[in-house]
Each structure stands twice: as C-alpha cells, then as structure tokens.
N, C-alpha and C. Protein backbone atom coordinates (compact mmCIF):
# COMPACT_ATOMS: atom_id res chain seq x y z
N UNK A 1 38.96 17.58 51.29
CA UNK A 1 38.00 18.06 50.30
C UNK A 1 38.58 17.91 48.90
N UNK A 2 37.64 17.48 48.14
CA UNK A 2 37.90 17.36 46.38
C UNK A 2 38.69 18.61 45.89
N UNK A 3 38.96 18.69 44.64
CA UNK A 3 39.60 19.85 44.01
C UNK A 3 37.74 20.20 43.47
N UNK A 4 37.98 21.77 43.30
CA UNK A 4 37.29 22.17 43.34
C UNK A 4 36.92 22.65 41.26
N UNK A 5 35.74 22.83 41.09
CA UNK A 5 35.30 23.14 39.63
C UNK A 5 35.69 24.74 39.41
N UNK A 6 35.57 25.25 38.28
CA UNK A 6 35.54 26.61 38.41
C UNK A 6 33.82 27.64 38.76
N UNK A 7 32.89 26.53 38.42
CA UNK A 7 31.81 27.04 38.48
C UNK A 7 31.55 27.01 40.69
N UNK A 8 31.94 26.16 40.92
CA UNK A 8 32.53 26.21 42.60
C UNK A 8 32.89 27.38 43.18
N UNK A 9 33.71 27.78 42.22
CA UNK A 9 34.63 29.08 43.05
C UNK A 9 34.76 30.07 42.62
N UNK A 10 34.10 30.30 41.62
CA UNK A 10 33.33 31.19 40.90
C UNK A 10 32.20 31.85 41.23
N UNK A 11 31.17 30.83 41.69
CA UNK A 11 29.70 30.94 42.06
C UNK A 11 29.02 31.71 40.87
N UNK A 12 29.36 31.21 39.77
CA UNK A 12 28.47 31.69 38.83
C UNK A 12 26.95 31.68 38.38
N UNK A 13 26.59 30.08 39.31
CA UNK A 13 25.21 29.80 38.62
C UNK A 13 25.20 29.00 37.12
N UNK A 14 26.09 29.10 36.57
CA UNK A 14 25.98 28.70 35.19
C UNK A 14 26.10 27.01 34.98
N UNK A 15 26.68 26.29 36.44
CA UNK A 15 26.74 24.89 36.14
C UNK A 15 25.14 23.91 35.47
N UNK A 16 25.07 22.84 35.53
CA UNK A 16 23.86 22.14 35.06
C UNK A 16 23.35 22.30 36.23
N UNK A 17 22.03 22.72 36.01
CA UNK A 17 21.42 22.84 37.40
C UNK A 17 21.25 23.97 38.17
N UNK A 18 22.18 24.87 37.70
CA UNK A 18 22.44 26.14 38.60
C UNK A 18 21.37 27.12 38.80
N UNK A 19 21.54 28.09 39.83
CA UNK A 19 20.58 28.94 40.02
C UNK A 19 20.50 29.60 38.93
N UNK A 20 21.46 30.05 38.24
CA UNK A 20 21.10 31.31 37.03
C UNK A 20 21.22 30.59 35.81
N UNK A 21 20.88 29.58 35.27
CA UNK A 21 20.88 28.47 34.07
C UNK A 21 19.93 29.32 33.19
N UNK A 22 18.49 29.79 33.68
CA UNK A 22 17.43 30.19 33.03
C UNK A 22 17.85 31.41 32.75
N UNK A 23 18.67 32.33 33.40
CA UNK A 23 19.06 33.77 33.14
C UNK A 23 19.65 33.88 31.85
N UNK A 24 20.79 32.80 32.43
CA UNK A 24 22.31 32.85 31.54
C UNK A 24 22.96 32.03 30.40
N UNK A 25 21.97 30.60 30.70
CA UNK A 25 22.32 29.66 30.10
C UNK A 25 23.51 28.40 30.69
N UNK A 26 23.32 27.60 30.59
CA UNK A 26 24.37 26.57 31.21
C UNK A 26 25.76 26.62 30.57
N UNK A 27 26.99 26.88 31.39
CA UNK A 27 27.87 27.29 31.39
C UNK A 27 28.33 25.59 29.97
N UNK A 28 29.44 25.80 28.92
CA UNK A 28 30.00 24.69 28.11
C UNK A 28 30.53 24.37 28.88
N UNK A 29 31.24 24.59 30.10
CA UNK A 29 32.51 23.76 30.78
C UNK A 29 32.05 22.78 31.72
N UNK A 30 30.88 23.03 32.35
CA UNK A 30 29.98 22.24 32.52
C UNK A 30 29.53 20.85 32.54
N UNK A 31 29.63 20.93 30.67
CA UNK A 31 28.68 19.54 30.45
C UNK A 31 29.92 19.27 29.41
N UNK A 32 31.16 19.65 29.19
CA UNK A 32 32.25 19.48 28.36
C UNK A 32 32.72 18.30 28.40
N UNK A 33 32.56 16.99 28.26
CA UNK A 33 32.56 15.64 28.79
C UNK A 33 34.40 15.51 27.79
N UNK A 34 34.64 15.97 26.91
CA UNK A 34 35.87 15.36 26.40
C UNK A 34 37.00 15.83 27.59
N UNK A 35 36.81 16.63 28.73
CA UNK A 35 38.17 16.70 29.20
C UNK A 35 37.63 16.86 30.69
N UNK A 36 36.78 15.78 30.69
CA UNK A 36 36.10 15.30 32.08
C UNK A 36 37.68 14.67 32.77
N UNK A 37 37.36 14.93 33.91
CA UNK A 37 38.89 14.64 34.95
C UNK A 37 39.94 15.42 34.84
N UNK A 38 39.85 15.68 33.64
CA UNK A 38 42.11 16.90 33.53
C UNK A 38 41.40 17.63 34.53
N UNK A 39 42.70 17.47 35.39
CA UNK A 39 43.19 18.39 36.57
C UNK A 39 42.33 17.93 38.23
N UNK A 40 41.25 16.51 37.48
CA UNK A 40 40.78 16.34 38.59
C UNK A 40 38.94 16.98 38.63
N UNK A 41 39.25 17.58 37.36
CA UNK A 41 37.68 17.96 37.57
C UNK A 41 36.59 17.15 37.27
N UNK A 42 35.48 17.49 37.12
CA UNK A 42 34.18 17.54 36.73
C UNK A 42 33.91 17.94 35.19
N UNK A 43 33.79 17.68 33.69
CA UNK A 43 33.35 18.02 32.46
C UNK A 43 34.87 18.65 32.44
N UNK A 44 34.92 20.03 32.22
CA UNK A 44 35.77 20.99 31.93
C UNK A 44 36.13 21.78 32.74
N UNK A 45 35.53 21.45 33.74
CA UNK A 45 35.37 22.47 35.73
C UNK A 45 36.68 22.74 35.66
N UNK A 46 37.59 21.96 35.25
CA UNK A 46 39.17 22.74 35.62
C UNK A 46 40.11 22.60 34.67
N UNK A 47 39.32 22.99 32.98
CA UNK A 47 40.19 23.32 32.27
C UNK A 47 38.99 24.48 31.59
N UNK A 48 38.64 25.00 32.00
CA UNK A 48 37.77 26.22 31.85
C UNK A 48 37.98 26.64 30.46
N UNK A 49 39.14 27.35 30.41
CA UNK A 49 40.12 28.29 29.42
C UNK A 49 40.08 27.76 28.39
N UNK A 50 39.71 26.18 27.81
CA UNK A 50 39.67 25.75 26.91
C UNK A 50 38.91 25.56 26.07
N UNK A 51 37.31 26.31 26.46
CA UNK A 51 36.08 25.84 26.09
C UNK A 51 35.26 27.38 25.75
N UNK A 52 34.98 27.52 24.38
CA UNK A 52 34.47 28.56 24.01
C UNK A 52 33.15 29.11 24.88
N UNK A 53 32.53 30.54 25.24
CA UNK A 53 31.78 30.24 25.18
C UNK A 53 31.56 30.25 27.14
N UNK A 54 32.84 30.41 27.88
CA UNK A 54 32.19 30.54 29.02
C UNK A 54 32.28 31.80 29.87
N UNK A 55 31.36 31.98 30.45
CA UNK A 55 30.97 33.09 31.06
C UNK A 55 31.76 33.66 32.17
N UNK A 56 32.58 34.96 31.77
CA UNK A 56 33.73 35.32 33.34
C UNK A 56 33.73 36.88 33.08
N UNK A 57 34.19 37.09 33.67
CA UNK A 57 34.05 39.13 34.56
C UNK A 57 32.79 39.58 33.48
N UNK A 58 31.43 38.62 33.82
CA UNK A 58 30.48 39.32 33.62
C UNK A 58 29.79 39.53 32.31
N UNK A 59 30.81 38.78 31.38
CA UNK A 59 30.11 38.42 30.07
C UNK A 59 30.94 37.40 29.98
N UNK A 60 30.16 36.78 28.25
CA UNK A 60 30.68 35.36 27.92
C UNK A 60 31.84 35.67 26.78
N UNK A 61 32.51 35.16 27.48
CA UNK A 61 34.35 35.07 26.20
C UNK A 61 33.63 34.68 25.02
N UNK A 62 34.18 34.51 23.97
CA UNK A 62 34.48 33.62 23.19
C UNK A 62 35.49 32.57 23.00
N UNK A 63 36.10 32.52 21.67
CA UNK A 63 36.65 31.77 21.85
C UNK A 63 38.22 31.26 22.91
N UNK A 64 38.87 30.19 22.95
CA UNK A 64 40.23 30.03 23.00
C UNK A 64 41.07 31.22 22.93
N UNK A 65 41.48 31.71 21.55
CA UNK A 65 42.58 32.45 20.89
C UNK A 65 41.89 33.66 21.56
N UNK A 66 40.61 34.19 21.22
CA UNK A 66 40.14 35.06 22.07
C UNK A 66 40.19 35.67 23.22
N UNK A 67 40.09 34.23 24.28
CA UNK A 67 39.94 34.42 25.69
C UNK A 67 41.03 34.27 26.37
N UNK A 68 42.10 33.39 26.18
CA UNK A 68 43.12 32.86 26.62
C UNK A 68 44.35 33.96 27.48
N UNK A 69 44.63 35.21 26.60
CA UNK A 69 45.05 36.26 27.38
C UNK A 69 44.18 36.76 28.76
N UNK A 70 43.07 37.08 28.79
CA UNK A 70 42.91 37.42 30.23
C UNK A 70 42.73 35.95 31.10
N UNK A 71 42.43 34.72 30.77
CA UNK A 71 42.33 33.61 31.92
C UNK A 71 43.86 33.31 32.11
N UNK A 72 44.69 33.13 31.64
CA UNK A 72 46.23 33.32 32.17
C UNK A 72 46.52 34.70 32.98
N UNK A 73 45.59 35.52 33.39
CA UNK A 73 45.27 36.29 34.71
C UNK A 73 44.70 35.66 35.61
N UNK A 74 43.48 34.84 35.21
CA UNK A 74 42.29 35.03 36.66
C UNK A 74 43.04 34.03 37.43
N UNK A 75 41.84 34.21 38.66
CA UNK A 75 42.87 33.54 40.07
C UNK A 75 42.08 32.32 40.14
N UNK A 76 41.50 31.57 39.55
CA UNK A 76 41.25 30.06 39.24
C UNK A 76 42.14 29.43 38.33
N UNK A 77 42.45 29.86 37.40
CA UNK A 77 43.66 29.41 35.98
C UNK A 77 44.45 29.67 37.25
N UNK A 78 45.28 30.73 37.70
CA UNK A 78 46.07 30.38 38.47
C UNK A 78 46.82 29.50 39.62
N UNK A 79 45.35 29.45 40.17
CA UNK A 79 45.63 28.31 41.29
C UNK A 79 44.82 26.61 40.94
N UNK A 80 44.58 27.10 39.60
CA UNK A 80 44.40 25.53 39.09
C UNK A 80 45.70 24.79 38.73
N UNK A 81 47.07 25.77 38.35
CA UNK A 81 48.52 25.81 37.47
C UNK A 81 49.41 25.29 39.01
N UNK A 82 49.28 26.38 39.95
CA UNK A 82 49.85 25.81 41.38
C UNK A 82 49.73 24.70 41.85
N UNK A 83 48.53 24.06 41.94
CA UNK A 83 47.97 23.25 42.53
C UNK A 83 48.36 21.88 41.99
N UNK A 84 48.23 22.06 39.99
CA UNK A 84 48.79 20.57 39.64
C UNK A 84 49.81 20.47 39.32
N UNK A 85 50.95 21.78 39.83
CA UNK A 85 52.24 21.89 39.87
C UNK A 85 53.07 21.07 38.26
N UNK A 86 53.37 19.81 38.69
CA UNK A 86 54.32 19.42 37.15
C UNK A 86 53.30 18.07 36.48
N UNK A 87 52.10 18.66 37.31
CA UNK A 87 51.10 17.41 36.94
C UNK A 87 50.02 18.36 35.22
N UNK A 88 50.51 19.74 35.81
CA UNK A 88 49.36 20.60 34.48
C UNK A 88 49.56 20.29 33.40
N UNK A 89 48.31 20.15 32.84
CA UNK A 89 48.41 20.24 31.27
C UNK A 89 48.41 21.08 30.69
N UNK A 90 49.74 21.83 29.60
CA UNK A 90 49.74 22.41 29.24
C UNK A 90 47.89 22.78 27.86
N UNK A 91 47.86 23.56 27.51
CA UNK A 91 46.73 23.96 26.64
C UNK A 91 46.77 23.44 25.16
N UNK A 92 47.72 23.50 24.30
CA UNK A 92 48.37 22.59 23.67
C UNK A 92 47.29 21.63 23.63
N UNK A 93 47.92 20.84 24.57
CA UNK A 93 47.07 19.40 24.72
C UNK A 93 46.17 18.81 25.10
N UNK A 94 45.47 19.92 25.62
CA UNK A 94 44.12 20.12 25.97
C UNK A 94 43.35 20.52 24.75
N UNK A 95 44.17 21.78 23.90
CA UNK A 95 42.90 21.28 22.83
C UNK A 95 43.33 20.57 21.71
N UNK A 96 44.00 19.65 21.97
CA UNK A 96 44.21 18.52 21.23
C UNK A 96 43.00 17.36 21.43
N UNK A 97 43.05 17.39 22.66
CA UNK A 97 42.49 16.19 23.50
C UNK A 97 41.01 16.61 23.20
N UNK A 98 40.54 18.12 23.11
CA UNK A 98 39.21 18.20 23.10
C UNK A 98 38.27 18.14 21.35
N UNK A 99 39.25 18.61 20.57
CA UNK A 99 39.20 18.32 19.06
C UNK A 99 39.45 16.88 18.58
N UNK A 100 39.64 16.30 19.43
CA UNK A 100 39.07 14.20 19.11
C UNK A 100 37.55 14.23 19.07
C-alpha cells in the first residue's frame, strides 16, 4: 500500500471532493501543488504542517509559526518523520520550496 495523505488518516472530509468540503471547506493541503510528492504524497498530504490554514483537533490553525508547536505533537507529523527516517525534509526547506 501507498504512503498514506494526512487527510487519509485523519478522515477529515476536508480533501477535494470530500464528504465535509460544503461544511468546512477544502482542506489547502489538499490542492497545495508546490510540495506535491515531499514525502511521497499527494499536493501537501504529507507535509501538512507547512500550509496555513489546515484544519486539526477541530478547528483550523493558522499559520506555520502559529501551528508548528502542536503538529510536532500529532501522530501523523510523527509517523510521517519515522517513516522517511533520513529521507525527511526538514521544514526549513519545505517552506523554502513552497515560497517559489
């Protein structure tokens, strides 16, 4: 099986398409096309943390500098960090890569 998105394992609804799109609005990480593939994902599916604006424990973060302390908790950032072991991209360069 593929690596998985965060909207996957999440079950938020918020992807393009999703059940709760009309509720909630379509999640940015989503349709985040500048950091389509890092880590293997889909748009931003698995650099989540980098993208203002997405929806987790039930409301929507804001920004980066904002959000960044509690997703260096959740257990997707986590086992997104395990998983690409010495392959992760640090954040750094992620929003380097996404500010092109």
């Amino acid at each position: 099986m593929g690596k998985k998105n965060c909207w996957q394992v999440k079950k938020c609804g918020r992807e393009a398409g999703g059940a709760k799109v009309k509720e909630l609005g379509t999640c940015p990480a989503s349709v985040e096309r500048k950091l389509h593939g890092t880590h293997g994902g889909d748009c931003a599916g698995r650099a989540c943390w980098i993208v203002a604006g997405t929806y987790c424990g039930g409301k929507e973060q804001g920004t980066f500098a904002q959000k960044f302390h509690n997703c260096e908790t959740c257990d997707f950032y986590v086992s997104v960090k395990q998983e690409e072991g010495l392959q992760f991209k640090m954040s750094t360069l992620l929003i380097a890569k996404f500010r092109t």
